[in-house]
N, C-alpha and C. Protein backbone atom coordinates (compact mmCIF):
# COMPACT_ATOMS: atom_id res chain seq x y z
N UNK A 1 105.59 -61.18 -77.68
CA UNK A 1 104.83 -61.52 -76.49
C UNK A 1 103.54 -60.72 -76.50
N UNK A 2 102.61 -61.59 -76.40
CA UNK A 2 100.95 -60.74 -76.35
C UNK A 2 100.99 -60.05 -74.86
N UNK A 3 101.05 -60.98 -74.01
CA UNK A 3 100.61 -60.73 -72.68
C UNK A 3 101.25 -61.49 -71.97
N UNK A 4 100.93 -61.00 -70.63
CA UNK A 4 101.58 -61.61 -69.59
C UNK A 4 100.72 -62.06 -68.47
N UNK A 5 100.36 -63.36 -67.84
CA UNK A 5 98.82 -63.22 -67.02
C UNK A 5 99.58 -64.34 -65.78
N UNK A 6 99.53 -63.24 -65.06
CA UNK A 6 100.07 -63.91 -63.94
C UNK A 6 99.30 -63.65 -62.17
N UNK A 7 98.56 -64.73 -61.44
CA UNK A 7 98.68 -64.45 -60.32
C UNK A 7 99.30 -63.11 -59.80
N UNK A 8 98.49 -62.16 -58.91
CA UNK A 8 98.97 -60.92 -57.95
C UNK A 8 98.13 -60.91 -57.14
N UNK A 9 99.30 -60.69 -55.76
CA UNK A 9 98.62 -59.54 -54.51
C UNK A 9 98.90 -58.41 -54.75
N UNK A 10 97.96 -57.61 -54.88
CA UNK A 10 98.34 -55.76 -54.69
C UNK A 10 99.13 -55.87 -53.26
N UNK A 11 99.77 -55.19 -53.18
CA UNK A 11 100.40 -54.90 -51.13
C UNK A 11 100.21 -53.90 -50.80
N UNK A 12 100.16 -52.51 -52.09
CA UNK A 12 100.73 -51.42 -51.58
C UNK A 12 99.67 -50.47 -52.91
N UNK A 13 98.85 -49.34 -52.20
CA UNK A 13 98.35 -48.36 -52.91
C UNK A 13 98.97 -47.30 -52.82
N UNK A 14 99.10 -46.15 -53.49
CA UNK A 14 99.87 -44.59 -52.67
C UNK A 14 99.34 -43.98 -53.66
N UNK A 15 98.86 -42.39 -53.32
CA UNK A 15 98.65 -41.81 -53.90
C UNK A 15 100.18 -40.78 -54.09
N UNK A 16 100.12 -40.17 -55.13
CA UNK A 16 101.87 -39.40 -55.46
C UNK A 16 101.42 -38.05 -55.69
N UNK A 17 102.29 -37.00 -55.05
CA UNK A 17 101.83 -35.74 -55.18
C UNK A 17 101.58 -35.41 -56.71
N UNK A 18 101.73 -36.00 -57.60
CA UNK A 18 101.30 -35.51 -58.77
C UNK A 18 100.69 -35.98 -59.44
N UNK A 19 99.73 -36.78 -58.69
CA UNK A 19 98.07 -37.06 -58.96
C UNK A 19 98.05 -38.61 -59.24
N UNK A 20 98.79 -39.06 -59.78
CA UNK A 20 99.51 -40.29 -60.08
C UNK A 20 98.99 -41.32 -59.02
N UNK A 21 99.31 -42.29 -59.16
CA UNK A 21 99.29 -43.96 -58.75
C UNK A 21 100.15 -44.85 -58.52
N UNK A 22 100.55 -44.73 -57.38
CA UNK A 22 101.91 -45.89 -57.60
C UNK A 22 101.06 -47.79 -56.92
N UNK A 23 101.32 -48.41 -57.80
CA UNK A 23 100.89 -49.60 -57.12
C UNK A 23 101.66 -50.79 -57.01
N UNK A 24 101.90 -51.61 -56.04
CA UNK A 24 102.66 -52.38 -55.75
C UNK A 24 101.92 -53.73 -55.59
N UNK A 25 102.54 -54.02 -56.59
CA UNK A 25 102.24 -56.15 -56.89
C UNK A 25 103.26 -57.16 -55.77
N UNK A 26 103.06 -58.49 -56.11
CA UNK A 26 104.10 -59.41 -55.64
C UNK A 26 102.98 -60.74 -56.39
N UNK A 27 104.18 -61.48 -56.89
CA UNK A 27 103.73 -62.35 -57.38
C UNK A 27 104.10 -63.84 -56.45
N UNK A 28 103.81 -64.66 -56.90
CA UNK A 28 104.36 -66.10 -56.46
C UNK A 28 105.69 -66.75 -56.85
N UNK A 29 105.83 -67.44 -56.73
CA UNK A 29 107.43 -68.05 -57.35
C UNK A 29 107.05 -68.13 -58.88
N UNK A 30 107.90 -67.42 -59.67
CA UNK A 30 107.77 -67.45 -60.89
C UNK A 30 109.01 -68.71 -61.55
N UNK A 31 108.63 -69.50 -62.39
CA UNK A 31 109.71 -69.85 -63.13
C UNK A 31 110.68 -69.01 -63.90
N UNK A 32 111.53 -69.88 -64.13
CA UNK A 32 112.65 -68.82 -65.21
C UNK A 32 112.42 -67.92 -66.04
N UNK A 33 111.35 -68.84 -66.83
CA UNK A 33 110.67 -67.82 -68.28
C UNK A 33 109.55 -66.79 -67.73
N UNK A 34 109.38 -67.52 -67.03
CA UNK A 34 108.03 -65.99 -66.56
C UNK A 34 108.57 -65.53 -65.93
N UNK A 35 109.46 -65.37 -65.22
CA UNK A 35 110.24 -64.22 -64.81
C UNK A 35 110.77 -63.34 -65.53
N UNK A 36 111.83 -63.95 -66.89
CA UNK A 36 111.74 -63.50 -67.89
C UNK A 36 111.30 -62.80 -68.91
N UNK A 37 109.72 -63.15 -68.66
CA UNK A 37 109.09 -62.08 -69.29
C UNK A 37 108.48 -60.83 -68.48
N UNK A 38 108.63 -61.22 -67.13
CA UNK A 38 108.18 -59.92 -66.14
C UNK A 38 109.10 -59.19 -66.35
N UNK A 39 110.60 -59.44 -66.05
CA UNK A 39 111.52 -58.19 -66.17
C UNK A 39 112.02 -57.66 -67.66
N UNK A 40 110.98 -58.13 -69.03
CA UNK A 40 111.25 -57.63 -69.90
C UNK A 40 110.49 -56.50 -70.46
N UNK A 41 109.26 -56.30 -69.06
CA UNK A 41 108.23 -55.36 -69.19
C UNK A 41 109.03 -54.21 -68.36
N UNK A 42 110.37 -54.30 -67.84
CA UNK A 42 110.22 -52.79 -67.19
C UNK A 42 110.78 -51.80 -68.01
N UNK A 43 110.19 -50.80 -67.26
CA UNK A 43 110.65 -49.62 -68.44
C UNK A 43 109.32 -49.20 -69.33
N UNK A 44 108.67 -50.34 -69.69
CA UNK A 44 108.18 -50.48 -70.63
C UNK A 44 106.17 -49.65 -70.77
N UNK A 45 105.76 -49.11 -71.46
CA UNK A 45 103.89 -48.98 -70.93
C UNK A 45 103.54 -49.92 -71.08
N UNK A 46 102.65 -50.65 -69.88
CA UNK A 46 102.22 -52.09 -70.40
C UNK A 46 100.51 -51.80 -69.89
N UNK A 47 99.86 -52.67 -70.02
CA UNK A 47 98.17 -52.58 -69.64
C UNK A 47 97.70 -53.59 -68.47
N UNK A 48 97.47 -53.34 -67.80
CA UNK A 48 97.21 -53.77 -66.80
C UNK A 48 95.76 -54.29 -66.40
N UNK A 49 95.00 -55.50 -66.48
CA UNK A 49 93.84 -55.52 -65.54
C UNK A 49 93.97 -56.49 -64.66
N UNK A 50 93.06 -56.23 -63.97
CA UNK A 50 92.97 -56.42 -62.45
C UNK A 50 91.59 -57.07 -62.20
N UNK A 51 91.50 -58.65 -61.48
CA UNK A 51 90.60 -59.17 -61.45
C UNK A 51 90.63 -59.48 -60.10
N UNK A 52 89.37 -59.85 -59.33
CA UNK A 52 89.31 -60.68 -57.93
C UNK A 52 89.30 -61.83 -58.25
N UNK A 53 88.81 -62.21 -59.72
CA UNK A 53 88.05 -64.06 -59.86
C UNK A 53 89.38 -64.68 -60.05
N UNK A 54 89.31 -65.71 -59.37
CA UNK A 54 90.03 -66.59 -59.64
C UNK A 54 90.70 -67.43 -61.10
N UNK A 55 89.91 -66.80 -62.33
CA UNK A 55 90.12 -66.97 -63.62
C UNK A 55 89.66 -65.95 -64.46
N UNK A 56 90.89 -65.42 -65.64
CA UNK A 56 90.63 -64.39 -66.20
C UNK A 56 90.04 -65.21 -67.75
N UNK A 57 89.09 -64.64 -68.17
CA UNK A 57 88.30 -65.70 -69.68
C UNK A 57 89.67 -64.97 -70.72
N UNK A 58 89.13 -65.91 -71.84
CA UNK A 58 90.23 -65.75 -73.07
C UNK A 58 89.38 -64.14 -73.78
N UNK A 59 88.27 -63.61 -73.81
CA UNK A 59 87.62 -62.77 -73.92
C UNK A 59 88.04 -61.38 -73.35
N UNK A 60 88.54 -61.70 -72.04
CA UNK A 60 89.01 -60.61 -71.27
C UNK A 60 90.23 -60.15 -71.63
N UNK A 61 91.26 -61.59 -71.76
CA UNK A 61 92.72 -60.92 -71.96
C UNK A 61 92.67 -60.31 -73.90
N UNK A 62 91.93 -60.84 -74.87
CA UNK A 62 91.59 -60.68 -76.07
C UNK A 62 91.92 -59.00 -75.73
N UNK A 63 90.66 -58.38 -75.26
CA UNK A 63 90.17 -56.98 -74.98
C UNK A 63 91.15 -56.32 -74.27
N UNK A 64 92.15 -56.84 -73.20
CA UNK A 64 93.71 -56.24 -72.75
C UNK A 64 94.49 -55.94 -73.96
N UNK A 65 94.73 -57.18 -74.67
CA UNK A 65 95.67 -57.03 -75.73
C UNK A 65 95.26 -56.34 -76.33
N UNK A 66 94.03 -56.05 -76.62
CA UNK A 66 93.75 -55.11 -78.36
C UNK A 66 93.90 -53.98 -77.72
N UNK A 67 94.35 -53.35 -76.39
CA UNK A 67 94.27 -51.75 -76.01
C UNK A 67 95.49 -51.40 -77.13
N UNK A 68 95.45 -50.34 -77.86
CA UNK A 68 96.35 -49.53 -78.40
C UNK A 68 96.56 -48.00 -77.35
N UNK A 69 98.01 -48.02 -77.13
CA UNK A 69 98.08 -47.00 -76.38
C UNK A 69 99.38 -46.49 -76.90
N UNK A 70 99.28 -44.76 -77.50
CA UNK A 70 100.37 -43.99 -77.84
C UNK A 70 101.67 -43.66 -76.69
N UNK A 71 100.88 -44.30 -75.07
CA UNK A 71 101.22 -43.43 -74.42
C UNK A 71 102.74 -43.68 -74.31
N UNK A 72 103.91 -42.75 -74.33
CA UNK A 72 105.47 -42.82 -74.34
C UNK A 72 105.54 -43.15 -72.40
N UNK A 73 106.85 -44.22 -72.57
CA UNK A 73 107.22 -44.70 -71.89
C UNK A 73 107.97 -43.89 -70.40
N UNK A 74 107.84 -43.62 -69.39
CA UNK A 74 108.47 -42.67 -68.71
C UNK A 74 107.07 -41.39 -68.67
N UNK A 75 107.40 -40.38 -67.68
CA UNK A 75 106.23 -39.09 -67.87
C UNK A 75 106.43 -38.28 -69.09
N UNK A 76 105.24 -37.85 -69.13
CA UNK A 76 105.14 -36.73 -70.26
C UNK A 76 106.12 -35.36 -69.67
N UNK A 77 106.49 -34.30 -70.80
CA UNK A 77 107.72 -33.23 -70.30
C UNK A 77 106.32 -32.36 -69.80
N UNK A 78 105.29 -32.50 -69.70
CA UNK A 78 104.40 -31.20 -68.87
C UNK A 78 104.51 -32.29 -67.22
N UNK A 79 104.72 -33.18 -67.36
CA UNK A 79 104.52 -34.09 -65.83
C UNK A 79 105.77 -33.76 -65.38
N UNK A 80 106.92 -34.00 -66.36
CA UNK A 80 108.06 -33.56 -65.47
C UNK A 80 108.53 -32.26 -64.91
N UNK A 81 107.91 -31.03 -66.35
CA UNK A 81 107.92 -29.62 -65.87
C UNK A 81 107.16 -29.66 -63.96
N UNK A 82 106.35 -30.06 -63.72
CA UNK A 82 105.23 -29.94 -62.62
C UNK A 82 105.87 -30.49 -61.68
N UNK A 83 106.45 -31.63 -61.85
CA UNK A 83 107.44 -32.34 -60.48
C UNK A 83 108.83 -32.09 -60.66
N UNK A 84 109.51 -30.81 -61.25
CA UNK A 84 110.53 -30.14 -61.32
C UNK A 84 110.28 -28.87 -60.43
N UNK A 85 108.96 -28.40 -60.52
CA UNK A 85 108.72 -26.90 -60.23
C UNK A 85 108.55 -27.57 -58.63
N UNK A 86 107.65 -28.77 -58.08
CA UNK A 86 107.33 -29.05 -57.14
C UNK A 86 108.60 -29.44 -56.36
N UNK A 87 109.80 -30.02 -56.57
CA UNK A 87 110.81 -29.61 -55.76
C UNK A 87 111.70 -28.65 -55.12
N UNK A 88 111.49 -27.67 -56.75
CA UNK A 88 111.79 -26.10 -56.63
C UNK A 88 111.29 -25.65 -55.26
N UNK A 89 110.05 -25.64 -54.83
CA UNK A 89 108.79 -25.07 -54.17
C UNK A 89 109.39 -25.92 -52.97
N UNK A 90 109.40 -27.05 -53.04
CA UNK A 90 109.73 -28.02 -51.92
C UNK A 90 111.06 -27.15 -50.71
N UNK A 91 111.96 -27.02 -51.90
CA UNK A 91 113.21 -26.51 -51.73
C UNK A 91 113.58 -24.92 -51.26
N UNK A 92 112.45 -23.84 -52.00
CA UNK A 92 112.59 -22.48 -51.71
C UNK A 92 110.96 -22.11 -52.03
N UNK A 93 110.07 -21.89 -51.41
CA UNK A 93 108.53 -21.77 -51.58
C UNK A 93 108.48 -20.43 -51.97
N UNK A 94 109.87 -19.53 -52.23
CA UNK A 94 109.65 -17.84 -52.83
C UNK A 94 108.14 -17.31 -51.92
N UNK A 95 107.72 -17.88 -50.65
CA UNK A 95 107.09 -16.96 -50.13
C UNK A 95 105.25 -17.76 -50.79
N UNK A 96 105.35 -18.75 -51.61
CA UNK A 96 103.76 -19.35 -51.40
C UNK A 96 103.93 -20.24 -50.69
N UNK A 97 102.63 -20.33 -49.92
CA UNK A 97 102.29 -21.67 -48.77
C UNK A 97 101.16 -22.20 -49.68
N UNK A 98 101.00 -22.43 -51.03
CA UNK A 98 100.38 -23.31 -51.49
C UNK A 98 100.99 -23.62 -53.22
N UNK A 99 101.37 -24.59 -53.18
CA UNK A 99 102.18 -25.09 -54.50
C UNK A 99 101.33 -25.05 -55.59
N UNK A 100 100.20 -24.97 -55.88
CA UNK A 100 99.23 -24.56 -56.83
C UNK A 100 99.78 -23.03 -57.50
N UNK A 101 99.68 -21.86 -56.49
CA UNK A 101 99.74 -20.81 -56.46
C UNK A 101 101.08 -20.58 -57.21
N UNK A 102 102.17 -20.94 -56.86
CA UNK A 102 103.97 -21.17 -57.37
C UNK A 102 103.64 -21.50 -58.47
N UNK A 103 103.23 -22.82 -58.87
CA UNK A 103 103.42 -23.38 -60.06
C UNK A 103 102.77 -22.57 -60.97
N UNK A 104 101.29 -21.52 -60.69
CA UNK A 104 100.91 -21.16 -61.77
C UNK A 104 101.63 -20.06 -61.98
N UNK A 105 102.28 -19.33 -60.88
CA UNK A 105 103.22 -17.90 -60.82
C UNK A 105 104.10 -18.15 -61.89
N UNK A 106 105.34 -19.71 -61.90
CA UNK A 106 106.14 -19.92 -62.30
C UNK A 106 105.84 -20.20 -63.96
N UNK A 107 104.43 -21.07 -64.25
CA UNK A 107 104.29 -21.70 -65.36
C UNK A 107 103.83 -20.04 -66.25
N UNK A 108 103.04 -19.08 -65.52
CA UNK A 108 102.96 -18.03 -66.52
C UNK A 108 104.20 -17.09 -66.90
N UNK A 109 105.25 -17.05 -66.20
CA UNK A 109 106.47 -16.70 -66.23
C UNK A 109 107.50 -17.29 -67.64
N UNK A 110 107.25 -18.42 -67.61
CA UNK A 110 107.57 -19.21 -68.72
C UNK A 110 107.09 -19.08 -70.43
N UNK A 111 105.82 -19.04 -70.18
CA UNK A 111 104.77 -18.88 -70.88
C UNK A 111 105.33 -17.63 -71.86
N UNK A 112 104.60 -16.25 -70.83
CA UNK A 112 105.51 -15.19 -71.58
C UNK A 112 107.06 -14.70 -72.19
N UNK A 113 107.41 -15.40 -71.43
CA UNK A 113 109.16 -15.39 -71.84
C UNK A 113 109.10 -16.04 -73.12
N UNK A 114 108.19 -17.05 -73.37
CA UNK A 114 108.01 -17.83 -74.95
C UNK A 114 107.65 -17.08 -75.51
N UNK A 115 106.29 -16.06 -75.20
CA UNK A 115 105.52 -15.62 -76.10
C UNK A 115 106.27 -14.12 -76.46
N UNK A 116 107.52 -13.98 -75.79
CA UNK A 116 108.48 -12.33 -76.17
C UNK A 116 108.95 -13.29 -77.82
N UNK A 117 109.28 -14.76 -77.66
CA UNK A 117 109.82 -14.82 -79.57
C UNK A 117 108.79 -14.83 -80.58
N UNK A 118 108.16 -14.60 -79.61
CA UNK A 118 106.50 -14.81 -81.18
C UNK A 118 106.75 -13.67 -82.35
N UNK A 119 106.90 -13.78 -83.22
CA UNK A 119 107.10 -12.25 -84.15
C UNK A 119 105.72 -12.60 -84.52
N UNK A 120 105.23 -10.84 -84.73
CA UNK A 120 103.75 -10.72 -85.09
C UNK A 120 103.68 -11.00 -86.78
């Protein structure tokens, strides 16, 4: 499957405490197969553009498809370290009233505890 080009309303923007984007589609009545191929994208990194016009050119989706992207499916382990520490904080703030401040307390804590196996 190249692509997938389907009619959307956005409904829903949010910004996510960890800088992130959550965005929320809804499509129209899909048939079987295009439904089919919507729920074979989850999970999945897919590319996304986003038009107002009423018709996307064969030029445009060309330039969707050719994106090459390494990016792994799910967050990166520094995104999850950050929204691990941010529940931590959520949960017991050890005394910071700003989660910036924690996370860098916590992330240099880490850091050195690595850098005690370094042999010179």
């Amino acid at each position: 499957m190249d692509g997938l080009l389907l009619p959307v309303i956005v409904t829903q923007i949010r910004s996510k405490v960890d800088g992130s984007i959550s965005v929320a589609i809804e499509t129209q009545e899909l048939s079987p197969s295009k439904a089919g191929e919507l729920f074979s994208l989850r999970g999945k990194v897919a590319m996304m553009y986003l038009s107002p016009k009423d018709v996307v050119t064969q030029k445009e989706m060309d330039q969707v498809n050719s994106i090459n992207t390494d990016m792994p499916a799910g967050k990166t382990p520094s995104k999850r370290m950050y929204n691990v520490l941010f529940i931590l904080w959520k949960q017991d703030n050890e005394g910071y009233k700003d989660f910036n401040l924690y996370y860098i307390s916590k992330m240099e804590k880490y850091i050195n505890s690595l850098k005690e196996n370094i042999k010179d």
